[in-house]
N, C-alpha and C. Protein backbone atom coordinates (compact mmCIF):
# COMPACT_ATOMS: atom_id res chain seq x y z
N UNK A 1 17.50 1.56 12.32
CA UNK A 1 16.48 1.20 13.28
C UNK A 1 15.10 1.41 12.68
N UNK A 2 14.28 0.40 13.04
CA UNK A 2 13.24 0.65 12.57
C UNK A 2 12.06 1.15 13.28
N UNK A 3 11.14 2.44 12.15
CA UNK A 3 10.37 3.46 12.86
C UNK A 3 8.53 2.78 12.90
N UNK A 4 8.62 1.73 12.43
CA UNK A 4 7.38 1.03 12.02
C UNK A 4 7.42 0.09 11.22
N UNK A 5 6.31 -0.62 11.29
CA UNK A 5 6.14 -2.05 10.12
C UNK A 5 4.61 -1.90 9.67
N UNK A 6 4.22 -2.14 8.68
CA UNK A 6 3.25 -2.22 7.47
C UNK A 6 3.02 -3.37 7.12
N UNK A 7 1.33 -4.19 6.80
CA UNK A 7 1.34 -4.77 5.73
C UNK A 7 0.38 -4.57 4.84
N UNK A 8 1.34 -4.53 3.72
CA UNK A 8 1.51 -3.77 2.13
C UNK A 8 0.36 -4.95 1.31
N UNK A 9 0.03 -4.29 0.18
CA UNK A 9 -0.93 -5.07 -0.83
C UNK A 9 -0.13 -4.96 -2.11
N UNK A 10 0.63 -6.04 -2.73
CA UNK A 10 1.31 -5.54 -4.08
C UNK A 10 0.22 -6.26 -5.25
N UNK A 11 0.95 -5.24 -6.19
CA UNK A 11 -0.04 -5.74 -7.34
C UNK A 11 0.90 -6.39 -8.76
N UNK A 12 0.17 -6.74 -9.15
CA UNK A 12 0.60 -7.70 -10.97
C UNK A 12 1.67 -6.73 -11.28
N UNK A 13 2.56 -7.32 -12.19
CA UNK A 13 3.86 -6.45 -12.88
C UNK A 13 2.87 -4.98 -13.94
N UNK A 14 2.01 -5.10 -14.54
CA UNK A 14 1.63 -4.43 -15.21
C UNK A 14 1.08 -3.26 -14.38
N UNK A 15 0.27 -3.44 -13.44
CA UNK A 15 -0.41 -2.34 -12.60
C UNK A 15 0.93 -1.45 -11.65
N UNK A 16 1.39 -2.63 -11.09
CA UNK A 16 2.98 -1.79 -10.71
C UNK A 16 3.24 -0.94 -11.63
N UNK A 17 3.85 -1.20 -12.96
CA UNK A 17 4.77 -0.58 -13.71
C UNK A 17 4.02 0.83 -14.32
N UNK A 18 2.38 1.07 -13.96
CA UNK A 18 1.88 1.76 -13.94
C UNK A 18 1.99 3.29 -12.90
N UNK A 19 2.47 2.13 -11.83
CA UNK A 19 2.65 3.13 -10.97
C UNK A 19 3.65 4.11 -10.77
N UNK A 20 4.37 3.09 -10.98
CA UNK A 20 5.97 3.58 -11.06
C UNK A 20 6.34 4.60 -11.66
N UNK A 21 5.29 4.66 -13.42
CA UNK A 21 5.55 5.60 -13.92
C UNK A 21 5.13 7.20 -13.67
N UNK A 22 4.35 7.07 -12.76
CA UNK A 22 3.60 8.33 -11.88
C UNK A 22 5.15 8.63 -10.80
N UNK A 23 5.84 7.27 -10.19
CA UNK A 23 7.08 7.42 -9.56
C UNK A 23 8.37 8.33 -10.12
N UNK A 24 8.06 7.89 -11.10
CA UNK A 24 9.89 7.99 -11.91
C UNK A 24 9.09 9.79 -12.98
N UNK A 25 8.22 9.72 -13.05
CA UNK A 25 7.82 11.50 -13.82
C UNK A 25 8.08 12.42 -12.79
N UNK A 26 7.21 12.60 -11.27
CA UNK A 26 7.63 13.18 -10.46
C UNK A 26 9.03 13.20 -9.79
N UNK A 27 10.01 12.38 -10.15
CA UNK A 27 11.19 12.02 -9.83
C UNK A 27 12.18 13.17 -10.21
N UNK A 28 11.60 12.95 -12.27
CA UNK A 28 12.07 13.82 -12.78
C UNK A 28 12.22 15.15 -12.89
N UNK A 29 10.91 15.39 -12.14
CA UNK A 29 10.59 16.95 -12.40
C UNK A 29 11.33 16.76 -10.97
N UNK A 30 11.87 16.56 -10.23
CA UNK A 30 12.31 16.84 -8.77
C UNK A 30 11.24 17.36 -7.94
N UNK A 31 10.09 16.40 -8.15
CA UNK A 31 8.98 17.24 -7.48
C UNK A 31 8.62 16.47 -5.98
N UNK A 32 9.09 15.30 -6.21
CA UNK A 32 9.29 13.83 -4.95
C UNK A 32 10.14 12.85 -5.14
N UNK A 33 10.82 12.08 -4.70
CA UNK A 33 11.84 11.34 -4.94
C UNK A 33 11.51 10.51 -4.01
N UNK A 34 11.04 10.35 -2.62
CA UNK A 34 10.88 10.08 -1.08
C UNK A 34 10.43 8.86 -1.63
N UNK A 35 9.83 8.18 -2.07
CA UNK A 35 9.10 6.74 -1.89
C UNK A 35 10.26 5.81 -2.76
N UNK A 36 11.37 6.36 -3.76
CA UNK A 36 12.08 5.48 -4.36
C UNK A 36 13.16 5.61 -3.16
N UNK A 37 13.51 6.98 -2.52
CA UNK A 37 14.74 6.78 -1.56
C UNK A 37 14.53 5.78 -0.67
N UNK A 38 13.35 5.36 -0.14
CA UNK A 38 12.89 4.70 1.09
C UNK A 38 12.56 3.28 0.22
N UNK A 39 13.07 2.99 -0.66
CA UNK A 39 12.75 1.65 -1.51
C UNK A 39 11.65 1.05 -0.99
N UNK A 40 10.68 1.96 -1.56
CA UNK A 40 9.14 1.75 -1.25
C UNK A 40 9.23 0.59 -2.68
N UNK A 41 7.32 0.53 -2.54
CA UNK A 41 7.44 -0.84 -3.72
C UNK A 41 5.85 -0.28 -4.04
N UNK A 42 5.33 0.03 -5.33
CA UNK A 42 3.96 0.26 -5.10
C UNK A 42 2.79 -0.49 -4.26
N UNK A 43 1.86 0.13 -3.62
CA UNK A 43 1.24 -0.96 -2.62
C UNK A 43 0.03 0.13 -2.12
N UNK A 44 -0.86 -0.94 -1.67
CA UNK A 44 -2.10 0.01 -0.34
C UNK A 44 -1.43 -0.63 0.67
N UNK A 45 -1.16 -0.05 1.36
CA UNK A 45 -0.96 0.07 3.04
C UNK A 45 -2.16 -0.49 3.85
N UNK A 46 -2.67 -1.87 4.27
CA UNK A 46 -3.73 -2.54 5.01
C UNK A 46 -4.19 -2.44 6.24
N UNK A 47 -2.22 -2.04 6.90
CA UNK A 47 -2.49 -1.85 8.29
C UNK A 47 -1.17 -1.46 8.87
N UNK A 48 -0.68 -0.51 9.57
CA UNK A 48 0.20 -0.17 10.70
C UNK A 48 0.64 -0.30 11.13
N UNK A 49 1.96 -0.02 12.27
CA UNK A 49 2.09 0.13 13.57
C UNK A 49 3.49 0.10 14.01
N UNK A 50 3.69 1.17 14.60
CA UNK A 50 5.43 1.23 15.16
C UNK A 50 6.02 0.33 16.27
N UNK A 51 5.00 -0.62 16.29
CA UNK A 51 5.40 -2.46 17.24
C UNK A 51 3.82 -3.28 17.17
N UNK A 52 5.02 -4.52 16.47
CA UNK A 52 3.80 -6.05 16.66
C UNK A 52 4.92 -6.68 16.53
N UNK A 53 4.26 -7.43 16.84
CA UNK A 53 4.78 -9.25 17.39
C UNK A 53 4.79 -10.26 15.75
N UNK A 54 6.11 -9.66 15.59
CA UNK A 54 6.41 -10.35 14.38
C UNK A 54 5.82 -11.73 13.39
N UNK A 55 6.23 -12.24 14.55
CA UNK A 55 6.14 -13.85 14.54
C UNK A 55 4.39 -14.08 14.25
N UNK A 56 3.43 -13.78 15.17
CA UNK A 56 2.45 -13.59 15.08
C UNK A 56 1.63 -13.17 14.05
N UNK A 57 2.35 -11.99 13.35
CA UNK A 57 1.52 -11.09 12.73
C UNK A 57 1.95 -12.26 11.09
N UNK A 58 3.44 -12.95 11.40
CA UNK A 58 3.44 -13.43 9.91
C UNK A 58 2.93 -14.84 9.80
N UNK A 59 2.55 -15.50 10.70
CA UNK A 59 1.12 -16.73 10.92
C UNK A 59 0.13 -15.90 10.25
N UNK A 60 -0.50 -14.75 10.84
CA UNK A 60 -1.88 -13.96 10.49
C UNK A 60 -1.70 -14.46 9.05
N UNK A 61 -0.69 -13.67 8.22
CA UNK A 61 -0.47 -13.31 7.13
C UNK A 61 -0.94 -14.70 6.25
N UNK A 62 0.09 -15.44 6.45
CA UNK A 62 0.36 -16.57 5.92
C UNK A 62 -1.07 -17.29 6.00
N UNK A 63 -1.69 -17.16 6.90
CA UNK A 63 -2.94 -18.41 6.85
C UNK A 63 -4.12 -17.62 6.40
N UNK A 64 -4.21 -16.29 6.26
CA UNK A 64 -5.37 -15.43 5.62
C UNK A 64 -4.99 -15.64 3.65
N UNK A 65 -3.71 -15.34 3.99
CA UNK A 65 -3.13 -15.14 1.96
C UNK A 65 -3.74 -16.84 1.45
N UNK A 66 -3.92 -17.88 2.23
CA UNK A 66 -3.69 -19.41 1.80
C UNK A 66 -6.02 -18.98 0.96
N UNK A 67 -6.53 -18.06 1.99
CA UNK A 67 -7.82 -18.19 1.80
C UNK A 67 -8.53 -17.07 1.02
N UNK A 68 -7.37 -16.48 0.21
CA UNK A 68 -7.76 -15.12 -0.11
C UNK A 68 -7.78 -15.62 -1.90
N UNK A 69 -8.10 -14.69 -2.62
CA UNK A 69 -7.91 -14.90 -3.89
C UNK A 69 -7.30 -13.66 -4.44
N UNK A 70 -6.70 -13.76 -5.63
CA UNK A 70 -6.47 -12.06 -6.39
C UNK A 70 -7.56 -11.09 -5.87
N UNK A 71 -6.90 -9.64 -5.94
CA UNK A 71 -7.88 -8.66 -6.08
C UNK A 71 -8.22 -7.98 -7.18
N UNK A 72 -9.23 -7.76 -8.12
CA UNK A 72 -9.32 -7.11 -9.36
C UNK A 72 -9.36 -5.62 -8.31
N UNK A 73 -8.52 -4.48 -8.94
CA UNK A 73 -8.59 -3.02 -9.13
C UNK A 73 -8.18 -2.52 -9.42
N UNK A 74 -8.64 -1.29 -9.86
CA UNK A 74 -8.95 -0.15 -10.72
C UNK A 74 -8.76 1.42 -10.03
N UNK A 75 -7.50 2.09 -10.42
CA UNK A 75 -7.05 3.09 -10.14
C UNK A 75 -7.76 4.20 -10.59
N UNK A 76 -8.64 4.41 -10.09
CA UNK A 76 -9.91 6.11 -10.82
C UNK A 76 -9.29 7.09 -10.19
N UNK A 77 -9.03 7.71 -9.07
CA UNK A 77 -8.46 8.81 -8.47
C UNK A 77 -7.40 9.16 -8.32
N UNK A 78 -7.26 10.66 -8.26
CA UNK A 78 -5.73 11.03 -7.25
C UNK A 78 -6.12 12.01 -6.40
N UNK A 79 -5.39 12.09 -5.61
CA UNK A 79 -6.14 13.01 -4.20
C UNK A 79 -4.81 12.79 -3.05
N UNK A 80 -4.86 13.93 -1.92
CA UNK A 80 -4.20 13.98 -1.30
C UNK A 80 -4.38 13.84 -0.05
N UNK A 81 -3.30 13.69 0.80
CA UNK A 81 -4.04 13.14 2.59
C UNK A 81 -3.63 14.51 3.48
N UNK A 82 -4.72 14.88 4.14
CA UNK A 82 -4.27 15.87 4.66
C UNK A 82 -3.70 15.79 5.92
N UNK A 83 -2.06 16.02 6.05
CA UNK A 83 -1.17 15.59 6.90
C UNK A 83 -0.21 16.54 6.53
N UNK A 84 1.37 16.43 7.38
CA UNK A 84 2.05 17.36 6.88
C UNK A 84 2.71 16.78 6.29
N UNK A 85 2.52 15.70 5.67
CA UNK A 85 4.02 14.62 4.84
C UNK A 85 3.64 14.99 3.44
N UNK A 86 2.52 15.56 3.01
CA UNK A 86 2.33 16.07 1.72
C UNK A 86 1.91 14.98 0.95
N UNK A 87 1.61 14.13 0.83
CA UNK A 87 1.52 12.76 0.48
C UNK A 87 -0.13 12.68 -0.77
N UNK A 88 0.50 12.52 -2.22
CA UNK A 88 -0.35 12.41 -2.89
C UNK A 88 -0.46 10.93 -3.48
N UNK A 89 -1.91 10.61 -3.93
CA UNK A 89 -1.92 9.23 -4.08
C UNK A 89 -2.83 8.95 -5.41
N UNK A 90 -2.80 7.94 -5.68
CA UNK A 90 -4.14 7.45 -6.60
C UNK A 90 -5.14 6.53 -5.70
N UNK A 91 -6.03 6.63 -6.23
CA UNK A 91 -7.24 5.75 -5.37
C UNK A 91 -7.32 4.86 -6.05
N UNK A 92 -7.96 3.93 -5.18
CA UNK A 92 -8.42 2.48 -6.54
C UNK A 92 -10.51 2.77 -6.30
N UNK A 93 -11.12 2.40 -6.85
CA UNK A 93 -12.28 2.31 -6.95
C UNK A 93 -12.89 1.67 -5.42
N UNK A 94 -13.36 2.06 -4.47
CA UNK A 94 -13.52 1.01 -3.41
C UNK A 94 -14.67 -0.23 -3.64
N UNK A 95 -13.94 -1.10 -3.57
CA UNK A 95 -15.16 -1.91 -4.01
C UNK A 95 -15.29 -3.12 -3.29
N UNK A 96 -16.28 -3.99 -3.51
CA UNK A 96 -16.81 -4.30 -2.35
C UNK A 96 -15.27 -5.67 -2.19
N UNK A 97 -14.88 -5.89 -2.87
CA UNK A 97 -14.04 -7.18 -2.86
C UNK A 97 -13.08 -6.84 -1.73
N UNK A 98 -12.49 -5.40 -2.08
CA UNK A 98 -11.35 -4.84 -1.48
C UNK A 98 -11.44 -4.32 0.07
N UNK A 99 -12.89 -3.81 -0.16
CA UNK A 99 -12.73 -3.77 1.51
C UNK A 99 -13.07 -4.64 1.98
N UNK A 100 -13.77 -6.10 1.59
CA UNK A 100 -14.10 -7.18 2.57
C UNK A 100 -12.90 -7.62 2.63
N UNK A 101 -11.38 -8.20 1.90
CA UNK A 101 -10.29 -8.40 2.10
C UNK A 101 -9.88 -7.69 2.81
N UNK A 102 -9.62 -6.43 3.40
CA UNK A 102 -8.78 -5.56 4.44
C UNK A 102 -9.97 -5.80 5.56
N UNK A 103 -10.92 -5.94 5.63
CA UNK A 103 -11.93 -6.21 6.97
C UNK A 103 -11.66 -7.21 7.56
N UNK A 104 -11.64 -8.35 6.30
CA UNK A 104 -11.46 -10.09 7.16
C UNK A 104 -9.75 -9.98 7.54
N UNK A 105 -8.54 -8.99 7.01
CA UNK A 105 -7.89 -9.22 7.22
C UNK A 105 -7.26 -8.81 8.97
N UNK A 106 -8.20 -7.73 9.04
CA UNK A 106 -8.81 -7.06 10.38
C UNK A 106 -9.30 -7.92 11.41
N UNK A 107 -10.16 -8.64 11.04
CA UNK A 107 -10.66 -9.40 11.86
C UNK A 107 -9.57 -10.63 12.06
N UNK A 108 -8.75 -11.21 10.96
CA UNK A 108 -7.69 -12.27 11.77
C UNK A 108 -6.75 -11.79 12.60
N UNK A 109 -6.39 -10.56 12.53
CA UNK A 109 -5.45 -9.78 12.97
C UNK A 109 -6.27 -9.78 14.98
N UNK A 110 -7.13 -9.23 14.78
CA UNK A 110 -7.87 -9.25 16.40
C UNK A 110 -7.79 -10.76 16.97
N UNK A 111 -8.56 -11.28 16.01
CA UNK A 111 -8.42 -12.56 16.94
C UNK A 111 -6.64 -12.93 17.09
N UNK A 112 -5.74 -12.87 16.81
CA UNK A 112 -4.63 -13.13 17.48
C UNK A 112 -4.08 -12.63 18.07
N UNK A 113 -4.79 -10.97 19.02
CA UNK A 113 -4.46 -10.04 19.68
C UNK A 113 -3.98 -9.05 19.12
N UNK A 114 -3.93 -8.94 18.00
CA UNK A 114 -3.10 -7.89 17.24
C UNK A 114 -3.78 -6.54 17.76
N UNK A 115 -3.62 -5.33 17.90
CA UNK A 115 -4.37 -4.00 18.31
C UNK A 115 -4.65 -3.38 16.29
N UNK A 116 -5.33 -3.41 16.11
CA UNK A 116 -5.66 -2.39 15.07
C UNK A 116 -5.56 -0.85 15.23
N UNK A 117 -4.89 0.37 15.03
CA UNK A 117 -4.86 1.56 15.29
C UNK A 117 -6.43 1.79 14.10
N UNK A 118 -6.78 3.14 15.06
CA UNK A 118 -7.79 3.83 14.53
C UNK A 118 -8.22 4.03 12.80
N UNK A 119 -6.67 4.18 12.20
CA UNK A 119 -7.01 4.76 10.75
C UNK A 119 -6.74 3.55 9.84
N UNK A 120 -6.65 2.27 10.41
CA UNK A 120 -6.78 0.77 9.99
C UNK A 120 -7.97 0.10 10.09
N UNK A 121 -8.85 0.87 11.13
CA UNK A 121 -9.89 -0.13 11.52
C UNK A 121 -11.08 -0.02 9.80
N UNK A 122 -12.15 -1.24 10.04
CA UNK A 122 -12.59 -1.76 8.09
C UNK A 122 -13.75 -0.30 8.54
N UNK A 123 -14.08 0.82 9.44
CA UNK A 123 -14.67 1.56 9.18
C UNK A 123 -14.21 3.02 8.92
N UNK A 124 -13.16 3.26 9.07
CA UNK A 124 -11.93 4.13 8.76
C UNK A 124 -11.04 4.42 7.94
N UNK A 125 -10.99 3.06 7.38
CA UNK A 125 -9.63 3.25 6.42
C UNK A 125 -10.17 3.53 5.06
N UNK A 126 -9.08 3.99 4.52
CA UNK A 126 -9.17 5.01 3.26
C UNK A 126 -7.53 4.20 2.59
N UNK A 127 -8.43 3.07 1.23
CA UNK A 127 -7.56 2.99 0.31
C UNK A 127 -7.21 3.67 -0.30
N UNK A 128 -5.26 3.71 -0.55
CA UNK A 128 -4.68 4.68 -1.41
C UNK A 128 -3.18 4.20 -1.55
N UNK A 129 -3.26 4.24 -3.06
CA UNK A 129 -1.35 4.37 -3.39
C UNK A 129 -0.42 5.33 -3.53
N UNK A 130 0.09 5.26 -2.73
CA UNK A 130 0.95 6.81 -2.46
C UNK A 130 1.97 6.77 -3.85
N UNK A 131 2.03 8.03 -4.68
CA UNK A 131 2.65 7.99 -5.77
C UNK A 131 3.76 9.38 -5.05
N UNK A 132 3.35 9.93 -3.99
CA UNK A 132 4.45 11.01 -3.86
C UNK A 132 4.43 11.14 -2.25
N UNK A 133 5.20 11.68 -1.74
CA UNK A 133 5.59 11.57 -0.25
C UNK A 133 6.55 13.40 0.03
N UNK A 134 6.01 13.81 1.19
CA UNK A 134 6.82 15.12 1.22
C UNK A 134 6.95 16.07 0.09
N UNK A 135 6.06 16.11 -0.47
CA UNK A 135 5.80 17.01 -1.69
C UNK A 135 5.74 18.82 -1.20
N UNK A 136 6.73 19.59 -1.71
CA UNK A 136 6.88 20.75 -1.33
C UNK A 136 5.53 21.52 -1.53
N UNK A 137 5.09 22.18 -0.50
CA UNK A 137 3.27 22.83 -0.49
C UNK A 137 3.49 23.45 -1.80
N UNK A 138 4.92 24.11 -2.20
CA UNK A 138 4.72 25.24 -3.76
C UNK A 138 5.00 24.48 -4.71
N UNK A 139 4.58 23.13 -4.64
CA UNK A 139 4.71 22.78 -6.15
C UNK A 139 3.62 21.53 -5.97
N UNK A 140 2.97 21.48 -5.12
CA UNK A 140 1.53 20.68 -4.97
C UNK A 140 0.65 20.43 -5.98
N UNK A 141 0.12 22.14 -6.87
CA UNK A 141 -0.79 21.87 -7.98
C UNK A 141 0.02 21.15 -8.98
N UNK A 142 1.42 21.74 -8.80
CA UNK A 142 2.38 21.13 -10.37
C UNK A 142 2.47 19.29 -10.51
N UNK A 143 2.39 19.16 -8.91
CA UNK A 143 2.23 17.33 -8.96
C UNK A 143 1.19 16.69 -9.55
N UNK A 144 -0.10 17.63 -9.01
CA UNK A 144 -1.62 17.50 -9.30
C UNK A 144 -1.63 17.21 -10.63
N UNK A 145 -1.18 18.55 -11.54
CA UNK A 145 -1.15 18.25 -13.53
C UNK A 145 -0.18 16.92 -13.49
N UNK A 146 0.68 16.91 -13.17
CA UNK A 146 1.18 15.81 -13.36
C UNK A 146 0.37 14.07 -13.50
N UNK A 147 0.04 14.42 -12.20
CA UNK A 147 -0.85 13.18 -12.14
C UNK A 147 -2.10 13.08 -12.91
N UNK A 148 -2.81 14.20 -13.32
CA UNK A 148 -3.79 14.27 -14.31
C UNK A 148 -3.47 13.60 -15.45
N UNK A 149 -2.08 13.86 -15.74
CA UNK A 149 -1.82 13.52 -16.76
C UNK A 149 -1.82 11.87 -17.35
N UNK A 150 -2.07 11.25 -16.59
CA UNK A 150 -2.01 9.66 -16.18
C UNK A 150 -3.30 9.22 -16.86
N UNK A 151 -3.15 8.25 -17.44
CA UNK A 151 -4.63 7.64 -18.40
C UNK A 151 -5.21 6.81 -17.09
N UNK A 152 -5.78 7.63 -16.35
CA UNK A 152 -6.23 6.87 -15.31
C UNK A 152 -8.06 6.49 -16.00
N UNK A 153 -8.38 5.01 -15.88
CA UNK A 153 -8.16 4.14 -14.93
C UNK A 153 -7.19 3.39 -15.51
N UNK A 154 -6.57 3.03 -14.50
CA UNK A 154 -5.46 1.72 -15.14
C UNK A 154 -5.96 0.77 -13.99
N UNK A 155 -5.96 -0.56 -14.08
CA UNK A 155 -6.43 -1.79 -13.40
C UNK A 155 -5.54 -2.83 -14.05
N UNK A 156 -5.59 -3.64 -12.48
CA UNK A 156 -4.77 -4.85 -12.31
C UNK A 156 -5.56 -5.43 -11.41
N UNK A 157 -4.29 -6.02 -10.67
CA UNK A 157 -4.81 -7.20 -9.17
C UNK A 157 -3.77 -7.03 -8.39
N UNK A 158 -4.30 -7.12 -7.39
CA UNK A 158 -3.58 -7.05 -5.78
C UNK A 158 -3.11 -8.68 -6.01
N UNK A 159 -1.61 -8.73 -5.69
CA UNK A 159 -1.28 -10.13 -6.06
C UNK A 159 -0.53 -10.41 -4.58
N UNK A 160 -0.15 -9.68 -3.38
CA UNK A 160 0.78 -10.20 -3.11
C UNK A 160 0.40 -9.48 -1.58
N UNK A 161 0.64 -10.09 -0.44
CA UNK A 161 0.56 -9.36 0.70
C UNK A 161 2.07 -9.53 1.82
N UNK A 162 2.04 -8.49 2.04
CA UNK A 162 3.62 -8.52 2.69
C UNK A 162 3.99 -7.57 3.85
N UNK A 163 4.72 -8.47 4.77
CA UNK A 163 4.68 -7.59 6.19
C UNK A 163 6.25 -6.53 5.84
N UNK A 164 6.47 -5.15 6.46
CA UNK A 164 7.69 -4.88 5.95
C UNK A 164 7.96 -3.87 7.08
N UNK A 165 9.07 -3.20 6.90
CA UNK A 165 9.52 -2.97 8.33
C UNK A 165 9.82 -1.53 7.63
N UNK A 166 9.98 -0.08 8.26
CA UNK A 166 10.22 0.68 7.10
C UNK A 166 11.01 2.02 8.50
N UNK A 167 11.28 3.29 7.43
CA UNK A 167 12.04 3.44 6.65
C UNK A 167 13.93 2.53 6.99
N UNK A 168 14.10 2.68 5.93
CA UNK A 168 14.09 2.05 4.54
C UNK A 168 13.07 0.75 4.19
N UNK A 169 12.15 0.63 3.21
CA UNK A 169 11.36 -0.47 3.25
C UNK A 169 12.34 -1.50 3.48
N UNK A 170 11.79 -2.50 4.07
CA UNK A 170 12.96 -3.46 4.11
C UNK A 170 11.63 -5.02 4.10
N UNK A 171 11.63 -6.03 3.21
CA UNK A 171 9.96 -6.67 3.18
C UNK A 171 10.88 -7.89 3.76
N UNK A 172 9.80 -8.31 5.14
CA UNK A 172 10.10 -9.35 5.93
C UNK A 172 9.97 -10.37 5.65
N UNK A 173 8.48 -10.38 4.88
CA UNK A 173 8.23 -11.80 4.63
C UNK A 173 7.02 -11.56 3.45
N UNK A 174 6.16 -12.15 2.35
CA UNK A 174 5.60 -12.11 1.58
C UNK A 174 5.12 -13.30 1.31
N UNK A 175 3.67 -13.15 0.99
CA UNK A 175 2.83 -14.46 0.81
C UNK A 175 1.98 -14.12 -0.70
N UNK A 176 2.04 -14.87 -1.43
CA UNK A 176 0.92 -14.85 -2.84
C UNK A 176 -0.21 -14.91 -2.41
N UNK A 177 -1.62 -14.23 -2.54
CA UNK A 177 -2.49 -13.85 -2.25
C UNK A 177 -3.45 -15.25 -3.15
N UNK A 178 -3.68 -16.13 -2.39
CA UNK A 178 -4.38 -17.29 -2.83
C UNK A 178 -3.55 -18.59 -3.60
N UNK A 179 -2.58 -18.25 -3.32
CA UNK A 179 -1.64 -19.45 -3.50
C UNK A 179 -0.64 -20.13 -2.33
N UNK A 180 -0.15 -21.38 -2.56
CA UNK A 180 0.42 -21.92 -1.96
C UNK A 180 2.00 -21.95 -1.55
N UNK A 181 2.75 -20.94 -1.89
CA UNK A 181 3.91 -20.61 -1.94
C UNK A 181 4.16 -19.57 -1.01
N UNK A 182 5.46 -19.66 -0.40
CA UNK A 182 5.61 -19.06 0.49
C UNK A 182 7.41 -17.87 0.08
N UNK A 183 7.46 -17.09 0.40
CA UNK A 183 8.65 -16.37 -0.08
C UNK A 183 9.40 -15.30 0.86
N UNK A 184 10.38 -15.94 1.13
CA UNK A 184 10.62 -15.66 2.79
C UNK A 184 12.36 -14.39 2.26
N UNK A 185 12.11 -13.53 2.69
CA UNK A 185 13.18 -12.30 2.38
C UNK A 185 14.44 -12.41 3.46
C-alpha cells in the first residue's frame, strides 16, 4: 500500500552514478542501506503528498516537461535535515534555473487544483539529494567523513521528471525534461 507519491527530478547517467557512489560506500560501511531497500533512484524531490489525483497530476507533468529544458547542476554540499529520519544529503548549488523550474512547476500544479504542502511551496523548499535515510544518531559524524570524502562538486543535468508512488519507489510515469517522448512504467 502506498504511504505517498513524489515528483522526483532525475539526472544524466554520469551525475547519477555519482550519486550512487555516496549510495553503495555508506551501504558498505552498514551505515544506511534505506534508499537502495526502498528502490529509491537518485533525485530532488519537487513536491509531495500522501494523495493527488493521479491522472491530473500526470497531464501537469507531461505538458510542463514538453516546455522545460535540461537542468545544468552542481552538487557543492552535504548537510542534514533536521527530522527524526536522520536523512543526509548533498545540495546542488541553488540557482536561479532550478528554482524557477520547481516554482513554474508549482504554479502548473495550482492552476489544476493541485494543493502544494508547506515544505513544497517555491518559498520554502530546500533542494536536496538524499544520499542516506535513517542514519543511526551514533554513527552520524562517521557518514559526515564519509561524505567529505566525495570530490564534491560533481555536476550534471536534471534530465528527467517523474511522478512515483513510494515506499517501495515504484515510478508511475516519467517524462524527458524538454523532449518529446513519453515513457509510461
Amino acid at each position: 500500500m502506498s504511504q505517498g507519491y513524489a515528483v522526483e527530478l532525475y539526472f544524466d547517467p554520469a551525475l547519477e552514478n555519482q550519486v550512487l557512489k555516496a549510495w553503495n560506500v555508506l551501504a558498505r560501511r552498514q551505515i544506511s542501506t534505506r534508499l537502495i531497500e526502498i528502490e529509491s533512484r537518485p533525485h530532488i524531490t519537487l513536491f509531495s503528498s500522501p494523495v493527488v489525483d493521479v491522472t491530473k497530476l500526470e497531464n501537469v507533468l507531461r505538458n510542463f516537461s514538453l516546455k522545460q529544458e535540461s537542468l545544468s547542476m552542481s552538487f557543492s554540499s552535504i548537510g542534514s535535515l533536521p527530522n527524526d529520519n536522520n536523512v543526509l544529503f548533498v545540495g546542488p548549488t541553488p540557482s536561479l534555473s532550478l528554482l524557477q523550474f520547481h516554482s513554474q512547476l508549482c504554479d502548473a500544479m495550482k492552476k489544476e487544483g493541485i494543493e502544494i504542502g508547506e515544505e513544497y511551496r517555491p518559498d520554502k523548499w530546500i533542494p536536496y539529494c538524499p544520499v542516506a535515510e535513517e542514519v543511526p544518531k551514533t554513527r552520524m559524524a562517521e557518514a559526515f567523513t564519509v561524505l567529505r570524502d566525495l570530490k564534491l562538486p560533481v555536476s550534471g543535468y536534471g534530465m528527467e521528471i517523474s511522478l512515483v508512488e513510494y515506499p517501495p519507489v515504484r515510478e508511475l510515469v516519467s517524462f524527458p525534461v524538454g523532449a518529446h517522448q513519453v515513457s509510461e512504467v
